[in-house]
Protein backbone atom coordinates (compact mmCIF):
# COMPACT_ATOMS: atom_id res chain seq x y z
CA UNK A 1 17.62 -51.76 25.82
CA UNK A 2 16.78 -48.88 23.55
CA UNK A 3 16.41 -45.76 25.39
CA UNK A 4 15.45 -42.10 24.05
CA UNK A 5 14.83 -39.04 26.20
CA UNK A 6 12.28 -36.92 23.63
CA UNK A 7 11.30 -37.47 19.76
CA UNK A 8 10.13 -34.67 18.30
CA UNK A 9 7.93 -35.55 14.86
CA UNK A 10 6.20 -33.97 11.90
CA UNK A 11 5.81 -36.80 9.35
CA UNK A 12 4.28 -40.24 9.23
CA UNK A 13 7.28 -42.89 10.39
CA UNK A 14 8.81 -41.95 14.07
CA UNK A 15 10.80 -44.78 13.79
CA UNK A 16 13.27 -43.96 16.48
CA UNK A 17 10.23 -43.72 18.89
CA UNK A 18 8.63 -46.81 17.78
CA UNK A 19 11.49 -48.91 17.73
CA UNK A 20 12.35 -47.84 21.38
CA UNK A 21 8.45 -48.93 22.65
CA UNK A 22 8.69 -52.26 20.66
CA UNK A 23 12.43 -53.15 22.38
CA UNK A 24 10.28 -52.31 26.14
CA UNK A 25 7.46 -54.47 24.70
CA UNK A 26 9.34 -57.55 23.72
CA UNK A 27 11.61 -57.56 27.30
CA UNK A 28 7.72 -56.62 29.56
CA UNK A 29 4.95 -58.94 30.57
CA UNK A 30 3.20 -56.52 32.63
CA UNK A 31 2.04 -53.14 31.31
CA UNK A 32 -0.72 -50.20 32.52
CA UNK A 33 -2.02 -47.48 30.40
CA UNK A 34 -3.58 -44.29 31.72
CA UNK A 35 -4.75 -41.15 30.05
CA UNK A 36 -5.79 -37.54 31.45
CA UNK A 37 -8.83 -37.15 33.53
CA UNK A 38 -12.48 -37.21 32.11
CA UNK A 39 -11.42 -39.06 28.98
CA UNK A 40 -13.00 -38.12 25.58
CA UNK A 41 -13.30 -40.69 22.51
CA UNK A 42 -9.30 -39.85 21.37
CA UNK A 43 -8.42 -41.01 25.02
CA UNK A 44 -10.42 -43.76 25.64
CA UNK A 45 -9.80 -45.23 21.70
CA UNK A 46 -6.24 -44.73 22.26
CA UNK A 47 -5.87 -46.65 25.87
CA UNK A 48 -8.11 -49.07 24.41
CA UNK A 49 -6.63 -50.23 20.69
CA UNK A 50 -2.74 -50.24 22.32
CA UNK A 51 -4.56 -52.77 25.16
CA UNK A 52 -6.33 -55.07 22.60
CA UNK A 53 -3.21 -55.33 21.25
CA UNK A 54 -0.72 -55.41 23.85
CA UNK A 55 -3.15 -58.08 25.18
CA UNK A 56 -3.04 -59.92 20.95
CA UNK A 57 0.86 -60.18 22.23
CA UNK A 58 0.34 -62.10 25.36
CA UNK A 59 1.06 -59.25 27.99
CA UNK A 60 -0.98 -58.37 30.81
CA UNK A 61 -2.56 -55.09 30.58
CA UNK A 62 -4.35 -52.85 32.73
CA UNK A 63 -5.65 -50.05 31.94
CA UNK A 64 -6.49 -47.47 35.02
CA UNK A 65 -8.20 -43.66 34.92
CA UNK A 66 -9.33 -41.77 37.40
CA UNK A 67 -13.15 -41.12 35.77
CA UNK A 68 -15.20 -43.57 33.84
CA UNK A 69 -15.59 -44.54 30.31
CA UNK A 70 -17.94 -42.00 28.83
CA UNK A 71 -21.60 -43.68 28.18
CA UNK A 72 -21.22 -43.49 24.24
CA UNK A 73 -17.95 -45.38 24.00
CA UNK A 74 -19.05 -48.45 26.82
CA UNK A 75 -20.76 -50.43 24.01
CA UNK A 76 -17.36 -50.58 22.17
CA UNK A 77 -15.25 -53.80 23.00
CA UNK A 78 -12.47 -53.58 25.29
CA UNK A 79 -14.38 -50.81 27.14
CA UNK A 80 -15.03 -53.15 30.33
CA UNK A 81 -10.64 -53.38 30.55
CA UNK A 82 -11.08 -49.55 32.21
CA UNK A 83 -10.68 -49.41 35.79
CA UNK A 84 -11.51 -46.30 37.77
CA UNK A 85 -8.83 -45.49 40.55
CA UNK A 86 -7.36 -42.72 42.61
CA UNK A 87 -3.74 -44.94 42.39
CA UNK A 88 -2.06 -47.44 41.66
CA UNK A 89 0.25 -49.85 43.20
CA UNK A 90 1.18 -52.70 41.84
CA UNK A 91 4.44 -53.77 39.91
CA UNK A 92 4.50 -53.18 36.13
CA UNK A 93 7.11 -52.75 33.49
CA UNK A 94 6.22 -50.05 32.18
CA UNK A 95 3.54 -46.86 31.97
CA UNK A 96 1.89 -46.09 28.91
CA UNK A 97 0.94 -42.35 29.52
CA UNK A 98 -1.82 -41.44 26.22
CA UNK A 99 -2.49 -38.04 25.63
CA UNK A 100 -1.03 -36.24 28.85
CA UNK A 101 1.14 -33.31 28.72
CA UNK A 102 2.54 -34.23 31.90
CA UNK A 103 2.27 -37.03 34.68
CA UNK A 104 -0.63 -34.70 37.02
CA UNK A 105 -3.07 -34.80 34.08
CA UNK A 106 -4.08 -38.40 35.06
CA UNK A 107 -5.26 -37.53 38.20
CA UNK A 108 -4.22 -40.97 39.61
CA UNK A 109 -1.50 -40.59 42.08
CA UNK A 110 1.56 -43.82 42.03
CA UNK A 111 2.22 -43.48 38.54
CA UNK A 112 5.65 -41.14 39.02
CA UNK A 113 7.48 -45.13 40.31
CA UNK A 114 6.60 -46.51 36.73
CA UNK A 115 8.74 -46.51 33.92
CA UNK A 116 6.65 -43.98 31.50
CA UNK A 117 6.09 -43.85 27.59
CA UNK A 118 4.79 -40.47 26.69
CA UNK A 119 2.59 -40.60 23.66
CA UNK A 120 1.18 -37.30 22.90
CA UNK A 121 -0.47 -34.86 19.70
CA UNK A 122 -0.64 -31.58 21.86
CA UNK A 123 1.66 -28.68 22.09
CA UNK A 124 2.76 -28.33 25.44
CA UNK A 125 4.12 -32.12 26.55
CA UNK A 126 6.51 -31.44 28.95
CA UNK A 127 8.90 -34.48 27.57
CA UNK A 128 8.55 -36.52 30.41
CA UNK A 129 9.15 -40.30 30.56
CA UNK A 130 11.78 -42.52 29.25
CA UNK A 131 10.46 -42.14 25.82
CA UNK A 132 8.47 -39.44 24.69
CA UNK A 133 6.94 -39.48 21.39
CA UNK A 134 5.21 -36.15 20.38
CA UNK A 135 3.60 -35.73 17.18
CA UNK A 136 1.66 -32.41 16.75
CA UNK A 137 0.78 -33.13 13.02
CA UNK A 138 -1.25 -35.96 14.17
CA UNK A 139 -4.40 -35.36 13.85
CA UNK A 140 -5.48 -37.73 16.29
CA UNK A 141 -3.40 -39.71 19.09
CA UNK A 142 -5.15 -42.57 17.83
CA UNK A 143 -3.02 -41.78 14.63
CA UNK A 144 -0.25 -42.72 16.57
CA UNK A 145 -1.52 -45.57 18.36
CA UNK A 146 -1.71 -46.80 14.68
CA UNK A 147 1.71 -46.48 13.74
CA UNK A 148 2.80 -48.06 17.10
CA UNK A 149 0.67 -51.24 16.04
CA UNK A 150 2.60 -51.88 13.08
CA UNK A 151 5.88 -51.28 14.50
CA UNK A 152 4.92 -53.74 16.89
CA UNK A 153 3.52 -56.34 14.14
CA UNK A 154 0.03 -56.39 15.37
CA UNK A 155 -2.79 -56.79 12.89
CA UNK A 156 -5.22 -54.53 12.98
CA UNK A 157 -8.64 -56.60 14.12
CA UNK A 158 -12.29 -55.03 13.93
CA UNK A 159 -11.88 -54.42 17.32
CA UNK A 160 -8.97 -52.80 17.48
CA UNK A 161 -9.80 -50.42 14.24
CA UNK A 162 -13.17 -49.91 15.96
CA UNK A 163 -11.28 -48.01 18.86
CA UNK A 164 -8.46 -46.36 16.33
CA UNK A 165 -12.05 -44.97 14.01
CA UNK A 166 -13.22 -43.74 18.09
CA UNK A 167 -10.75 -41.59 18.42
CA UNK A 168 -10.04 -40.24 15.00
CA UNK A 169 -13.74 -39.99 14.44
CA UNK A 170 -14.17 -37.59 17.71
CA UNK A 171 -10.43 -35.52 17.67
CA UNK A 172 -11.21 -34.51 14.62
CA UNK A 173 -14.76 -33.34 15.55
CA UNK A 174 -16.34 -35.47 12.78
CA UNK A 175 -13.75 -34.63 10.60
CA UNK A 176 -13.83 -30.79 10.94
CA UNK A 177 -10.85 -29.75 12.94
CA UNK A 178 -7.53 -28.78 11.94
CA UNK A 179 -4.55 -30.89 11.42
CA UNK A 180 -6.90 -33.83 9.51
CA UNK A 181 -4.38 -34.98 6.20
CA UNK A 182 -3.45 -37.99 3.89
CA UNK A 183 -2.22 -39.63 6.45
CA UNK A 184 -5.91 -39.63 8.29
CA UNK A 185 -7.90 -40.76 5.41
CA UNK A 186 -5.23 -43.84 4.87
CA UNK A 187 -5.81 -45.20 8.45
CA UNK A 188 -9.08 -44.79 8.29
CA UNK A 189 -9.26 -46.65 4.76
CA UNK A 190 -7.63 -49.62 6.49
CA UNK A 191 -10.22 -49.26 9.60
CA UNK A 192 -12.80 -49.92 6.65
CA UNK A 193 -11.08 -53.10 5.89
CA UNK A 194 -10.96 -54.10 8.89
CA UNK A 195 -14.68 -54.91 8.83
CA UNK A 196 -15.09 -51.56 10.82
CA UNK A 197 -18.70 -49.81 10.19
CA UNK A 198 -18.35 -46.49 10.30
CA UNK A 199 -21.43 -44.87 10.11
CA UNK A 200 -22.61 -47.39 12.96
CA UNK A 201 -19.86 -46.07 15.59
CA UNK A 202 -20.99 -42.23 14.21
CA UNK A 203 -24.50 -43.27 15.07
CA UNK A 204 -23.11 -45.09 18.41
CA UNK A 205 -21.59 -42.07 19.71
CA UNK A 206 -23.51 -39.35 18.19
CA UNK A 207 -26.57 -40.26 18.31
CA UNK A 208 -27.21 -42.31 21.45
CA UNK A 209 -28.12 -39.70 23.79
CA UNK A 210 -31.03 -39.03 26.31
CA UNK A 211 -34.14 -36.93 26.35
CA UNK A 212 -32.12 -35.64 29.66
CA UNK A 213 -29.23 -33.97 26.90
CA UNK A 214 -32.15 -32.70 24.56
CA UNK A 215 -33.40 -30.51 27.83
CA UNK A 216 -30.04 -29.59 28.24
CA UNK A 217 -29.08 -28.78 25.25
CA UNK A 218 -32.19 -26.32 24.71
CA UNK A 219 -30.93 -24.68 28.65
CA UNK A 220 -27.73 -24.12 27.37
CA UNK A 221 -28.43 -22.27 24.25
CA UNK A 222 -31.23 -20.36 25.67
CA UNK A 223 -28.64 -18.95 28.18
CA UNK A 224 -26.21 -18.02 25.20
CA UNK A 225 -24.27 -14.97 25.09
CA UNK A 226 -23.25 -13.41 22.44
CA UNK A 227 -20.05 -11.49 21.80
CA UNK A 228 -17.89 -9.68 19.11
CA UNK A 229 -20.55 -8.49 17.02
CA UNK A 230 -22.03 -11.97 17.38
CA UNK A 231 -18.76 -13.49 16.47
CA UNK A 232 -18.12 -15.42 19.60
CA UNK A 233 -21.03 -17.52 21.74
CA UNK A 234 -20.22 -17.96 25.65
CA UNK A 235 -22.08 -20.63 27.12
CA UNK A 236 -22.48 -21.76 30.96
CA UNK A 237 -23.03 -25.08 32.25
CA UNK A 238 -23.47 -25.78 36.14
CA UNK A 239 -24.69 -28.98 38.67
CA UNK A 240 -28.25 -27.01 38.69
CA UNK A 241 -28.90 -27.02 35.14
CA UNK A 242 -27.95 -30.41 35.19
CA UNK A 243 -30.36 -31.73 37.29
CA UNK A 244 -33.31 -29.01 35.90
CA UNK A 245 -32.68 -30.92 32.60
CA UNK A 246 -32.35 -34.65 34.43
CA UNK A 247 -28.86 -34.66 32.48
CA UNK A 248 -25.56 -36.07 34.02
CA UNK A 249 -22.02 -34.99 33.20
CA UNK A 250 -21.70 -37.27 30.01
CA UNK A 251 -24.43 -35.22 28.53
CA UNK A 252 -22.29 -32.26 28.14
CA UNK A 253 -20.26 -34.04 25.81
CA UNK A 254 -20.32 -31.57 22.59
CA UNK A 255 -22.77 -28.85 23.77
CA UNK A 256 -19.87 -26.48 23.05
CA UNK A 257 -19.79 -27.07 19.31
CA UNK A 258 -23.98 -26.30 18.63
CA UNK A 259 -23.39 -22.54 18.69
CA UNK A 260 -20.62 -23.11 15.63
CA UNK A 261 -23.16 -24.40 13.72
CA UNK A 262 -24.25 -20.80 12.82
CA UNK A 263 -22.63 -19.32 9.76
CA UNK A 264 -21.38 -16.43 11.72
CA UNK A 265 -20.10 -17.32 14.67
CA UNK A 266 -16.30 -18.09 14.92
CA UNK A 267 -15.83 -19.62 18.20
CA UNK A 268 -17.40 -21.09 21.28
CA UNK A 269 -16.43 -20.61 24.80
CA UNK A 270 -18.18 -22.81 27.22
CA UNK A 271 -17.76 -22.45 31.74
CA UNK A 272 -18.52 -25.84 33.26
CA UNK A 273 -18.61 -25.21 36.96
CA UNK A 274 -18.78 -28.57 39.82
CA UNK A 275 -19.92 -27.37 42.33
CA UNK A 276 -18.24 -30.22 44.75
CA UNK A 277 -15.26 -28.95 43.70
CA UNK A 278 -15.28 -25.52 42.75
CA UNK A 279 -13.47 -25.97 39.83
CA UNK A 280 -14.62 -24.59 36.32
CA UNK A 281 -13.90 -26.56 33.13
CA UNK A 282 -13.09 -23.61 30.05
CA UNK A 283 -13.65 -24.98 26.46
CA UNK A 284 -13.12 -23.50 24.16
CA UNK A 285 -13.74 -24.57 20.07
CA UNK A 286 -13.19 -22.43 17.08
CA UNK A 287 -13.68 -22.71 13.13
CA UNK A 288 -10.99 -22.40 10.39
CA UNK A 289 -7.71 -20.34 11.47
CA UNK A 290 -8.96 -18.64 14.51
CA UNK A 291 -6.39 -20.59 17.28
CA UNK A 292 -7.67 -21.01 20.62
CA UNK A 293 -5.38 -22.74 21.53
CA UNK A 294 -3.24 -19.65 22.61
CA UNK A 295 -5.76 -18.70 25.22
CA UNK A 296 -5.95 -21.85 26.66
CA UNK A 297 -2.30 -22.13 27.38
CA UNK A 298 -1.99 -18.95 29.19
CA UNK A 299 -3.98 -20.64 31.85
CA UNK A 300 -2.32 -23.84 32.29
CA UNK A 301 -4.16 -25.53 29.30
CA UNK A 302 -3.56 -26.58 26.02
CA UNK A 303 -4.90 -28.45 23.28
CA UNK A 304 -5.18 -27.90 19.24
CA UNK A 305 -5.50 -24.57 17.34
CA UNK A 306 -9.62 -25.07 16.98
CA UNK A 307 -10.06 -27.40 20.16
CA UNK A 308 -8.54 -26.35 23.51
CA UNK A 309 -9.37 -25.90 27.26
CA UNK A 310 -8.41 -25.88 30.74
CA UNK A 311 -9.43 -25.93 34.37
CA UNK A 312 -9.81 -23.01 36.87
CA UNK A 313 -9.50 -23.01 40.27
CA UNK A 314 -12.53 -21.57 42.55
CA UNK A 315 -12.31 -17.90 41.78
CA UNK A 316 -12.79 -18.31 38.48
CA UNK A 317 -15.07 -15.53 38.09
CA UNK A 318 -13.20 -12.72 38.96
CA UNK A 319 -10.99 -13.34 35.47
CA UNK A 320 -14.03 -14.85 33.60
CA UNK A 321 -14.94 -11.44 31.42
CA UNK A 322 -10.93 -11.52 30.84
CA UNK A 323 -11.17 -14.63 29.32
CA UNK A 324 -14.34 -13.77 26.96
CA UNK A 325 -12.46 -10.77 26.21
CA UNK A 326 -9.00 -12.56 25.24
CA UNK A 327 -11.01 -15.27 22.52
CA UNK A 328 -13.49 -11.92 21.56
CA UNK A 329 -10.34 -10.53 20.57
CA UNK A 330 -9.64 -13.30 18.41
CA UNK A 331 -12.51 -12.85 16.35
CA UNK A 332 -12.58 -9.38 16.07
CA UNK A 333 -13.69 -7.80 12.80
């Protein structure tokens, strides 16, 4: 069986990777696909077009994360295949790993016995896994996901494309980030043929929120801070305000991005603190060349040049005006 320790690409093909996955494929009947913790639309497209079709080549798929399937994306077929889980236990050929830089980003503890396939767009992968495919041009893992389809013969069905246009359609922030090319715009003409309707998953995951996100939304700005000569906007986000604005966690989804929405402002830095845990969520969003992606990985983070973040531990607070001070710097006149 074809084995590879790490493929490193920067152009459409990755061959070598692909035809690695397909020879695990064709010898498997079992398979389980994970992704990091608190999945966005990249994630949960990803886990859920290489399951549809795993599934269109008579495998047996599971698909396990530690948190839920975001409320925007549960209308979507396939999204009922996600199973929430601390572990895992049972016997499978191999692991499907979407997304993660390295096997703790899960969150779901058993998944170090499986045989892993590392498919990943974000600096920072640590390589781990039988086969590693990394792909930083990729504009979306979802891109990749695409690829691996055809290397693996599958057609792509509405359903399937549905979940590919998911996660192109929110990586790329609605088609604003970085890293968006040709290469995009072709899958996402052959998502169109697919009978896909785009502007009906937009309105599906854009616009299906609650009067409980409008409250929030309106909190959140109103505590706004601005920094840099108004350059940067730091926004805060806790269990209280939550609940003030009758909002849950899947409301938060995109708050971080209304503050770029202003002409001036370069970049948005947003603490999200559970108080259960302690922990504070940094994201941090940015327009054009300003890479925050820098920041993020001095902390343990990663994620593209305009689209990054990270979590603290408690204690968070005592390097917080550190942190506004290292993206303010960024955006400094």
């Amino acid at each position: 069986m074809a084995t590879i320790r790490q493929v490193t690409v920067a152009t459409h093909g990755a061959s070598e990777a692909i035809a690695a996955i397909r020879a695990i494929v064709a010898d498997g009947r079992r398979f389980l696909i994970t992704s990091h913790a608190r999945p966005d639309g990249d994630a949960i497209g990803s886990q859920l077009a290489l399951a549809l079709a795993l599934q269109r080549l008579g495998k047996t798929v599971r698909i396990v994360n530690r948190d839920p399937v975001p409320e925007p994306f549960r209308p979507f077929a396939g999204a009922g295949l996600v199973e929430v889980a601390p572990s895992v236990e049972d016997d499978f050929d191999a692991l499907f790993v979407m997304e993660c830089g390295d096997l703790t980003r899960p969150g779901v503890s058993g998944l170090e016995r499986y045989r892993a396939i590392n498919i990943d767009h974000h600096l920072g992968n640590t390589g781990f896994g039988e086969v590693t495919w990394f792909d930083e041009s990729a504009a979306a893992c979802a891109e990749l996901v695409a690829d691996l389809l055809d290397g693996l013969g599958v057609a792509w069905t509405r359903e399937i494309a549905t979940q590919l246009y998911v996660g192109i359609l929110t990586d790329t922030g609605s088609f604003r980030h970085s890293h968006i090319s040709a290469r995009t715009f072709e899958i996402c003409r052959r998502i169109a043929e697919a009978g896909v309707d785009a502007a009906a998953v937009a309105r599906q995951v854009y616009d299906s929120g609650t009067t409980g996100r409008l409250r929030l939304m309106g909190a959140v700005l109103d505590h706004m801070r601005l920094e840099a000569g108004g350059r940067l906007a730091v926004l805060w986000l806790d269990d209280g305000m939550l609940a003030s604005a009758g909002a849950t966690y899947d409301d938060t989804e995109g708050l971080i991005n209304l503050p770029l929405t202003a002409a001036t402002i370069r970049a948005s830095l947003m603490f999200k603190r559970t108080d259960a845990t302690g922990e504070v969520r940094v994201s941090l969003r940015s327009k054009g060349d300003v890479d925050v992606r820098a920041v993020a990985q001095r902390y343990g983070g990663g994620g593209h040049r305009n689209a990054a973040g990270f979590t603290a531990p408690p204690g968070v607070d005592a390097v917080q005006e550190r942190i506004v001070r290292e993206v303010a710097s960024l955006v400094a006149p």
